[in-house]
PDB file of N, CA and C in Angstrom:
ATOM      1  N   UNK A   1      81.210  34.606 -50.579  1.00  0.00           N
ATOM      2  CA  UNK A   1      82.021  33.935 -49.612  1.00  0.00           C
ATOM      3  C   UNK A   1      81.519  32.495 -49.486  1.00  0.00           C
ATOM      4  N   UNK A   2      82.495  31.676 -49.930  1.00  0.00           N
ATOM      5  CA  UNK A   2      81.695  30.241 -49.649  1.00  0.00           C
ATOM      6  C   UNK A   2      82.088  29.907 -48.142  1.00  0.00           C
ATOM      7  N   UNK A   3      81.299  29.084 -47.921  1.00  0.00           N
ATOM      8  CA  UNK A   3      80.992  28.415 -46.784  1.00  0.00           C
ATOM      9  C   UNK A   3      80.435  27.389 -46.010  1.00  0.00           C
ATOM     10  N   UNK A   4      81.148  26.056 -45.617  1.00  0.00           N
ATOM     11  CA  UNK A   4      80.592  25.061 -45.411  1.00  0.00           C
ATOM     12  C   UNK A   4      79.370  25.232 -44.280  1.00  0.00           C
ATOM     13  N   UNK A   5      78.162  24.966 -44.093  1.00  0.00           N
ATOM     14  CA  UNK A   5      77.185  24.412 -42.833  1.00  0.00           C
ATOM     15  C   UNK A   5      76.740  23.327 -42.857  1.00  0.00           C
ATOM     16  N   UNK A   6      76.707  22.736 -41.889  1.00  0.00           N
ATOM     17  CA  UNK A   6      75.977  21.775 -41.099  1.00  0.00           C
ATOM     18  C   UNK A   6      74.487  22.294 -40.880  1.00  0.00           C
ATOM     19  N   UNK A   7      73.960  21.773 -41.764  1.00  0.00           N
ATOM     20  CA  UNK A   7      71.761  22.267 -41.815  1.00  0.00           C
ATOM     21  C   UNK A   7      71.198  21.567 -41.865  1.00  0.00           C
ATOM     22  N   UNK A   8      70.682  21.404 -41.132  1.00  0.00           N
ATOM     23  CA  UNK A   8      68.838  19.690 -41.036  1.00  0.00           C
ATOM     24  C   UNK A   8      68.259  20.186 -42.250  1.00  0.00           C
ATOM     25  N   UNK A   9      68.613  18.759 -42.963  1.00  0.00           N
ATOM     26  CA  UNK A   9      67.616  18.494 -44.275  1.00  0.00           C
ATOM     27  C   UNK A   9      66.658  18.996 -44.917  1.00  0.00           C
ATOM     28  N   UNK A  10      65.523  18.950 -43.729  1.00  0.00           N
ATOM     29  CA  UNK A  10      64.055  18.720 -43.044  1.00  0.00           C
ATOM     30  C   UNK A  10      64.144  20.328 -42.991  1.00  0.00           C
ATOM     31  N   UNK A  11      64.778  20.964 -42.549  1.00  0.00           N
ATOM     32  CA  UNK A  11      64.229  22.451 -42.252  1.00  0.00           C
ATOM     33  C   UNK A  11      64.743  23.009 -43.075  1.00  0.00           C
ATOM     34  N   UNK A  12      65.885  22.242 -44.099  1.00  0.00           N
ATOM     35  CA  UNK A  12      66.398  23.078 -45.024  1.00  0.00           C
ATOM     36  C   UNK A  12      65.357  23.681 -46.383  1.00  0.00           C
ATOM     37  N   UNK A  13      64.928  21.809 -46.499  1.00  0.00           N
ATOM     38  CA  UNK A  13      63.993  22.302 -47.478  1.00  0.00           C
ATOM     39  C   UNK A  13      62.788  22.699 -47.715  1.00  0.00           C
ATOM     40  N   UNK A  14      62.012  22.726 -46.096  1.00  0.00           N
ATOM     41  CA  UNK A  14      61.002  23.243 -45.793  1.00  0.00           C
ATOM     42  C   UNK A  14      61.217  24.520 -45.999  1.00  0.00           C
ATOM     43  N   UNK A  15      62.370  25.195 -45.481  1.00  0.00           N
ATOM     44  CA  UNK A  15      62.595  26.645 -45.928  1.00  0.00           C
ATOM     45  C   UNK A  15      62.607  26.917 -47.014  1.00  0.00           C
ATOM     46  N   UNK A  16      63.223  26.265 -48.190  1.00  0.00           N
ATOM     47  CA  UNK A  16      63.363  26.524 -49.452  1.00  0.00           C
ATOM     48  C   UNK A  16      62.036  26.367 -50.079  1.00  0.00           C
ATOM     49  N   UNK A  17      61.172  25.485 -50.221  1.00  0.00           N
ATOM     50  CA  UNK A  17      60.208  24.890 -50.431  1.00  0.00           C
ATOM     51  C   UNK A  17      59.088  26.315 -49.799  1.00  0.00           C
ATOM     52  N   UNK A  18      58.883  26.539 -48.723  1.00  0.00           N
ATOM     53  CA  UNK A  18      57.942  27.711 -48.493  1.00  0.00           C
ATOM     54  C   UNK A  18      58.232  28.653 -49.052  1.00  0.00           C
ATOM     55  N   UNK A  19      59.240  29.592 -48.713  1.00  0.00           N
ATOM     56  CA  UNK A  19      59.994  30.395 -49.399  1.00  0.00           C
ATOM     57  C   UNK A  19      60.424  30.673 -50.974  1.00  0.00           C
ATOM     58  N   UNK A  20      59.965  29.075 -51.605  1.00  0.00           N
ATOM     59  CA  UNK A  20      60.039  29.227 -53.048  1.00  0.00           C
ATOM     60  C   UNK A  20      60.998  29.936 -53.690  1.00  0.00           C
ATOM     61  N   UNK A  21      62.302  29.829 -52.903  1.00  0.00           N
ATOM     62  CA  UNK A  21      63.467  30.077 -53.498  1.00  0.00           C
ATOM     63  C   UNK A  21      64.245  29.180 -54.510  1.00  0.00           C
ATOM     64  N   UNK A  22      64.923  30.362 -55.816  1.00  0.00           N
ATOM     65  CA  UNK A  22      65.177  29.072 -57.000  1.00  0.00           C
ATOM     66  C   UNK A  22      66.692  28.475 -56.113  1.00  0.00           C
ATOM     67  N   UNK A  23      67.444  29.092 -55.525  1.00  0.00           N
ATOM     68  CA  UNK A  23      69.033  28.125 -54.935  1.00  0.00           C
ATOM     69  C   UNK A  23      69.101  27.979 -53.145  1.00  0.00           C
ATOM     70  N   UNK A  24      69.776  27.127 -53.076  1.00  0.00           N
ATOM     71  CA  UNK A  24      70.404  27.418 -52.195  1.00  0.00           C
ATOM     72  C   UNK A  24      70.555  28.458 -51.555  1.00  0.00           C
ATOM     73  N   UNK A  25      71.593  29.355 -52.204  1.00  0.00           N
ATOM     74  CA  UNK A  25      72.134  30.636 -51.720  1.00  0.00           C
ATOM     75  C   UNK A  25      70.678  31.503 -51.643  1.00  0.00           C
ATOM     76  N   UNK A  26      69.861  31.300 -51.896  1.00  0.00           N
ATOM     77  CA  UNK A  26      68.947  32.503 -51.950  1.00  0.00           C
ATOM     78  C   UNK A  26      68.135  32.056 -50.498  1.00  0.00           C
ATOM     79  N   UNK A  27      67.741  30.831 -50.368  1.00  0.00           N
ATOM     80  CA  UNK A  27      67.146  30.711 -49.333  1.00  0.00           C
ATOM     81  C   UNK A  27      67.775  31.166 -48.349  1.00  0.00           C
ATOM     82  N   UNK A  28      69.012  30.572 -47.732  1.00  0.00           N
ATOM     83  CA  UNK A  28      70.352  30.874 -46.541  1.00  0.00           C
ATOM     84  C   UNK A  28      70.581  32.658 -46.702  1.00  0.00           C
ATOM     85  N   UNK A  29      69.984  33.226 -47.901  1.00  0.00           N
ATOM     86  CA  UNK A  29      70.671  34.751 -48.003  1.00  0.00           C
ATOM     87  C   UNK A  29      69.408  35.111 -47.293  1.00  0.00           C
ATOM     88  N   UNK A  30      67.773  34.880 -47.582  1.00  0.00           N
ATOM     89  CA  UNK A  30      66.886  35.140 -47.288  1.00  0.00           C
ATOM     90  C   UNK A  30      66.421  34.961 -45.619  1.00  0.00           C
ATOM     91  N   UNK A  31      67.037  33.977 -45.021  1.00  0.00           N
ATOM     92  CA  UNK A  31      67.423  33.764 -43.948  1.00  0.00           C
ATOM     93  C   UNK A  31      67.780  34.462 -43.209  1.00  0.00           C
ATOM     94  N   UNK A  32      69.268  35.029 -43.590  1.00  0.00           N
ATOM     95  CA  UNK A  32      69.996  35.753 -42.767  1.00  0.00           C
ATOM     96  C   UNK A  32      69.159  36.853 -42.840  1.00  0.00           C
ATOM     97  N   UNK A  33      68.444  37.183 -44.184  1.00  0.00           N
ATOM     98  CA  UNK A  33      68.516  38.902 -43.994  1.00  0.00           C
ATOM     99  C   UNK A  33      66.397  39.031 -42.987  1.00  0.00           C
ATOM    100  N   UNK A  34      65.849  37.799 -42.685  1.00  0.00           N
ATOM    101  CA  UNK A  34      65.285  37.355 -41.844  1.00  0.00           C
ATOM    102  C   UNK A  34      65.677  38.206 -40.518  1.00  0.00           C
ATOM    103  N   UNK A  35      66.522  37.097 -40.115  1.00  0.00           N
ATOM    104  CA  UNK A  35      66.970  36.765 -38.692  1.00  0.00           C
ATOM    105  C   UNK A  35      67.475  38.262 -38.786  1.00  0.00           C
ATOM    106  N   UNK A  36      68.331  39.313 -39.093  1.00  0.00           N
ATOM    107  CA  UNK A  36      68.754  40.047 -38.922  1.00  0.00           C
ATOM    108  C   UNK A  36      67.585  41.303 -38.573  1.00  0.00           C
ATOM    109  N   UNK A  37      67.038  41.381 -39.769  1.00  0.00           N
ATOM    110  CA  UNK A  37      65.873  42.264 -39.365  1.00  0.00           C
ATOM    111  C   UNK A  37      64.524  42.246 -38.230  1.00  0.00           C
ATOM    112  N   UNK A  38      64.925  40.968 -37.423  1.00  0.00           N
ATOM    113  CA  UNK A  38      64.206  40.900 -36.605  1.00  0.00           C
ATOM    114  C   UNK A  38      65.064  40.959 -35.449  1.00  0.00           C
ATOM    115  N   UNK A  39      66.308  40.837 -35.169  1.00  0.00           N
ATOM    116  CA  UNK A  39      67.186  41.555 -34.298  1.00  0.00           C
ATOM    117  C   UNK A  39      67.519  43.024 -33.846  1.00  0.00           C
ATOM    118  N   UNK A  40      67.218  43.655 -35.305  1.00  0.00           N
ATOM    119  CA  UNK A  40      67.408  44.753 -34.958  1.00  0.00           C
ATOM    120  C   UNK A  40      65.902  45.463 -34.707  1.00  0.00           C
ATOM    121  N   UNK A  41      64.918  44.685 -34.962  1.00  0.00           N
ATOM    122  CA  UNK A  41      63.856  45.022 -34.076  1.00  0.00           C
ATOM    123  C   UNK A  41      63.199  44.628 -32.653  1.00  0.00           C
ATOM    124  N   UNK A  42      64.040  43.827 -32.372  1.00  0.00           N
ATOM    125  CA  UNK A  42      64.082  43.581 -31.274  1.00  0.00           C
ATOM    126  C   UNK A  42      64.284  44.559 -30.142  1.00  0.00           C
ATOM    127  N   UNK A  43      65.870  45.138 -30.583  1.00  0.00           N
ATOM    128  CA  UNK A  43      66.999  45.956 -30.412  1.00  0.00           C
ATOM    129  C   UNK A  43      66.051  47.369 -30.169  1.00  0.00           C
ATOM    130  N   UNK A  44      65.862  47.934 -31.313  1.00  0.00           N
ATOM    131  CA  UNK A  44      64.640  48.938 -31.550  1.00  0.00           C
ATOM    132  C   UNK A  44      63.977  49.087 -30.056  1.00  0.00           C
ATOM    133  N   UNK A  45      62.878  48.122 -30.290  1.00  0.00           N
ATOM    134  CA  UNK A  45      62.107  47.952 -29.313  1.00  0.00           C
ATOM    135  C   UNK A  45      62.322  48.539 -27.838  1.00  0.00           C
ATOM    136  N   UNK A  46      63.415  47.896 -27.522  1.00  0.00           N
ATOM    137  CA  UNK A  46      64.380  47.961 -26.136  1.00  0.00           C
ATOM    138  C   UNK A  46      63.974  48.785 -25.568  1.00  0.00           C
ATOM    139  N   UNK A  47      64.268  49.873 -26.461  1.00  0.00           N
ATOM    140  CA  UNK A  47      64.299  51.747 -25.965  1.00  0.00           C
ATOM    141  C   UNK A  47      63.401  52.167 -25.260  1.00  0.00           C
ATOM    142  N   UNK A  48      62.084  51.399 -25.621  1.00  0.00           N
ATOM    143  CA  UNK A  48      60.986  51.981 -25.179  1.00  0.00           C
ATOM    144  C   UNK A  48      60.182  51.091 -23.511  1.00  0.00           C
ATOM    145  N   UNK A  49      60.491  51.727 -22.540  1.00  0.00           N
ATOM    146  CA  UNK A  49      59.938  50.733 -20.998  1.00  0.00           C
ATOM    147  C   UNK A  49      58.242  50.337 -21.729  1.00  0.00           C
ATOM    148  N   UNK A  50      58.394  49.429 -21.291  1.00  0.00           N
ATOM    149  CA  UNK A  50      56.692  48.419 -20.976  1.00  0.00           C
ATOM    150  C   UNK A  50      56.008  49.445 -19.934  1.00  0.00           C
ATOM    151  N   UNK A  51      55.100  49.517 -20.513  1.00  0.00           N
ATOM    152  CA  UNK A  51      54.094  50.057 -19.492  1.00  0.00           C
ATOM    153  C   UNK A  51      53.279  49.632 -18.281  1.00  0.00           C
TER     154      UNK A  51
END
């Protein structure tokens, strides 16, 4: 699915650059699948009251 974004430079390629991803698409894919898996551990978490 293409898709235009609007992404700071600076964090773009710091991401790419740490991450040592060879494209584009791999960094932004690596990203999402990031951010996602830490949502749903978030989510996870929830279930359980603080002690």
């Amino acid at each position: 699915m293409a898709t235009n974004l609007e992404i700071s430079s600076a964090l773009f390629n710091e991401a790419v650059e740490l991450g040592k991803h060879r494209s584009k698409s791999a960094a932004i894919e690596a990203a999402l699948n990031y951010f996602s898996r830490s949502l749903v551990t978030t989510a996870s978490t929830s279930f359980f009251p603080k002690e």
